[in-house]
C-alpha atoms as a PDB file:
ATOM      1  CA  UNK A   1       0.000   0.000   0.000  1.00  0.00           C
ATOM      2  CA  UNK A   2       1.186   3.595  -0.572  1.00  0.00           C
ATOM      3  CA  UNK A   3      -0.047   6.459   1.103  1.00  0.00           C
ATOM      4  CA  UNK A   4       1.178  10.133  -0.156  1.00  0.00           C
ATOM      5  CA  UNK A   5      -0.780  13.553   0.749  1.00  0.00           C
ATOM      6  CA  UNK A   6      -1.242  16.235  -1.507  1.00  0.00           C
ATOM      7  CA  UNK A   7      -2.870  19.214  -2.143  1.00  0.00           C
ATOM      8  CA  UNK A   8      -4.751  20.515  -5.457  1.00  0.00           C
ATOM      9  CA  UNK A   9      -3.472  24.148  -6.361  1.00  0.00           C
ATOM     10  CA  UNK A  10      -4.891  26.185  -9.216  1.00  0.00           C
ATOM     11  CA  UNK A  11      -6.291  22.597 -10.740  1.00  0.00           C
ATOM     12  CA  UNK A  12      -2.683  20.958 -10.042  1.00  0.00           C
ATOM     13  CA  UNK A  13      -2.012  17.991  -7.953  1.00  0.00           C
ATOM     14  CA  UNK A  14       0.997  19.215  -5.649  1.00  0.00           C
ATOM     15  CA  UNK A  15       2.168  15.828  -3.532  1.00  0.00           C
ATOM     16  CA  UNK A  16       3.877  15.918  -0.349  1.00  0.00           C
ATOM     17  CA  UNK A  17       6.723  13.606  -0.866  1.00  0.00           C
ATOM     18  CA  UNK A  18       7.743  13.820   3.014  1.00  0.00           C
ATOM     19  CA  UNK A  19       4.771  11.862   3.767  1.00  0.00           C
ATOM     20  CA  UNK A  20       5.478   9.104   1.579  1.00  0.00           C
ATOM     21  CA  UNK A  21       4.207   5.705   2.898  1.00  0.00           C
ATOM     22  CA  UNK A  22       5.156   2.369   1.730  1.00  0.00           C
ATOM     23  CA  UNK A  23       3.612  -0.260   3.227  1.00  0.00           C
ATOM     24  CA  UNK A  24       4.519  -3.969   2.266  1.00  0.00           C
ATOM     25  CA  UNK A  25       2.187  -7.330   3.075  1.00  0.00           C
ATOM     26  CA  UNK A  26       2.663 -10.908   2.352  1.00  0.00           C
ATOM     27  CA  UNK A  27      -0.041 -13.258   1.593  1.00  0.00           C
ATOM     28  CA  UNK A  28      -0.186 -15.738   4.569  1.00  0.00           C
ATOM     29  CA  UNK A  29      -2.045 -19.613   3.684  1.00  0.00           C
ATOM     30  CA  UNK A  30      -5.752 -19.753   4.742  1.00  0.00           C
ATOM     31  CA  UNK A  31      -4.592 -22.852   6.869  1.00  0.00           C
ATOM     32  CA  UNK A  32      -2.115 -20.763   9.161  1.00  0.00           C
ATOM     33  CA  UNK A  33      -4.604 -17.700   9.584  1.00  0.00           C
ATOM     34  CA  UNK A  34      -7.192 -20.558  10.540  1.00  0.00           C
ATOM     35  CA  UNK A  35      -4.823 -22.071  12.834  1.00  0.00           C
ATOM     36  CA  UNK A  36      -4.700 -19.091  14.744  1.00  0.00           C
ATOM     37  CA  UNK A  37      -7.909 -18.094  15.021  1.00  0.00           C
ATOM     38  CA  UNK A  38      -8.613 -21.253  16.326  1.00  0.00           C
ATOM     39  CA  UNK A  39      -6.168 -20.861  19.168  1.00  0.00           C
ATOM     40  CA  UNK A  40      -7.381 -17.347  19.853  1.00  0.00           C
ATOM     41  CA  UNK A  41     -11.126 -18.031  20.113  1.00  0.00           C
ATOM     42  CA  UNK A  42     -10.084 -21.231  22.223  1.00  0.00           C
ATOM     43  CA  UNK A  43      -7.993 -18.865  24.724  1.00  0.00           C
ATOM     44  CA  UNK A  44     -10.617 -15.641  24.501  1.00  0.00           C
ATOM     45  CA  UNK A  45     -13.667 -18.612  25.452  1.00  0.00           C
ATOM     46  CA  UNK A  46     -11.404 -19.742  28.465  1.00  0.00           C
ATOM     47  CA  UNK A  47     -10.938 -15.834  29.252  1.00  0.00           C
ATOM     48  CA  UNK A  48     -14.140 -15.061  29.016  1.00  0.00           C
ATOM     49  CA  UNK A  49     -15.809 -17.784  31.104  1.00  0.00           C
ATOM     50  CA  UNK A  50     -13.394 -18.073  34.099  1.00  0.00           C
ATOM     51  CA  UNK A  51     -13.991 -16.972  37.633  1.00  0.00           C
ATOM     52  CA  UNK A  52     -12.823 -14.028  38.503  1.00  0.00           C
ATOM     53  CA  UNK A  53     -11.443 -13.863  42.147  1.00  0.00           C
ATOM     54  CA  UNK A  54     -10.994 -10.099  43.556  1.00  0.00           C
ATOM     55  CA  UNK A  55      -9.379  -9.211  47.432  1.00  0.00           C
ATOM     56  CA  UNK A  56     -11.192  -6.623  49.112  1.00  0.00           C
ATOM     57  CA  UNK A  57      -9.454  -4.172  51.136  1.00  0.00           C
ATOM     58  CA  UNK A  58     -10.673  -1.919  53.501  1.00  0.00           C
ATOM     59  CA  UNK A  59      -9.368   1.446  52.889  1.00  0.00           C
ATOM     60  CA  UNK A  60     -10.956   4.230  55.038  1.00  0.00           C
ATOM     61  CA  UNK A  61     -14.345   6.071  55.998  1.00  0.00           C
ATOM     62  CA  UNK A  62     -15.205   9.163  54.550  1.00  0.00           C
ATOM     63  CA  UNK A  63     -16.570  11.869  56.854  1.00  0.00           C
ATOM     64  CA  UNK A  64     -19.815  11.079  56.301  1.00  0.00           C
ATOM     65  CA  UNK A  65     -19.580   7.727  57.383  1.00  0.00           C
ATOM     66  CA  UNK A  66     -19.395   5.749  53.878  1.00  0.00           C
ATOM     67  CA  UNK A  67     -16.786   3.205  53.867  1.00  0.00           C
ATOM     68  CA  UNK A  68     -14.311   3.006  51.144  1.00  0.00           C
ATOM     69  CA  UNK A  69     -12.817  -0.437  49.669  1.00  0.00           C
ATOM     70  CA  UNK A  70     -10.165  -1.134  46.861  1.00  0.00           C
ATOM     71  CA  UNK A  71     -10.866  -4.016  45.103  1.00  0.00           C
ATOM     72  CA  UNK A  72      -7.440  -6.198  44.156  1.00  0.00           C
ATOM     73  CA  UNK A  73      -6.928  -8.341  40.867  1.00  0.00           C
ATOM     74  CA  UNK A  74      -3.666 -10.719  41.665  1.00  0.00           C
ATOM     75  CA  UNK A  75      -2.460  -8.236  44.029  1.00  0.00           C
ATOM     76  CA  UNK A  76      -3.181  -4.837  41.528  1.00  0.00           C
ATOM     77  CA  UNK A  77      -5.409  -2.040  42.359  1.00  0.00           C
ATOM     78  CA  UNK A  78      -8.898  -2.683  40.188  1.00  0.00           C
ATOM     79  CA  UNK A  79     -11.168   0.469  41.078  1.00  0.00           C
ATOM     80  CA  UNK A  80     -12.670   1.975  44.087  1.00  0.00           C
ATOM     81  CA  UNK A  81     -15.821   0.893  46.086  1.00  0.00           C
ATOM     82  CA  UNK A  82     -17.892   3.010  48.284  1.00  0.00           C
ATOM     83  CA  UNK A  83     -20.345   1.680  50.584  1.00  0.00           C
ATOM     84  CA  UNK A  84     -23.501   4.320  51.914  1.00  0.00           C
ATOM     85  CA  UNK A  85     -25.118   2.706  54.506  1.00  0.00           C
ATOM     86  CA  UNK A  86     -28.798   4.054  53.972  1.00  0.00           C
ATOM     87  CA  UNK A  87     -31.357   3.947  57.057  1.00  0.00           C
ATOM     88  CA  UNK A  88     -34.845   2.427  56.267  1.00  0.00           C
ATOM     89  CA  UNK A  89     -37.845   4.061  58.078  1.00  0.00           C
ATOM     90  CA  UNK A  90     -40.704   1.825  57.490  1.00  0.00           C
END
């Protein structure tokens, strides 16, 4: 593929030779790319469907008494929880 820009001037195609693209692809057999995708969509399925075990660690209370928790993925920070405790009048 080659990419170039240019600009039309007065009805004249001016090209910008500094932006000059070549880019070069091979064909790869329809049995290799099928290989693949097979071992992708075998590993994104396994992904996909495991369990998912987070570590929840209490962090600190705000000032008006909602408690704040850090979910952890394998150790590494994975977002913030806060917990408002609401009262129920009934």
């Amino acid at each position: 593929m080659v990419r170039i820009n240019y600009n039309v001037k007065d009805g004249r195609i001016e090209w910008d030779y500094d932006s000059l693209e070549v880019e070069v692809f091979r064909r790869i057999p329809n049995e290799e790319v099928s290989k693949v995708v097979k071992e992708i969509t075998a590993k994104a399925e396994e992904i996909t469907t495991a369990e998912i075990s987070y570590e929840i660690e209490e962090v600190g209370e705000t000032e008006l008494g909602d408690v704040v928790y850090y979910p952890m993925l394998d150790s590494e920070f994975a977002g913030a929880l806060l917990l408002h405790l609401l009262t129920v009048w009934v």
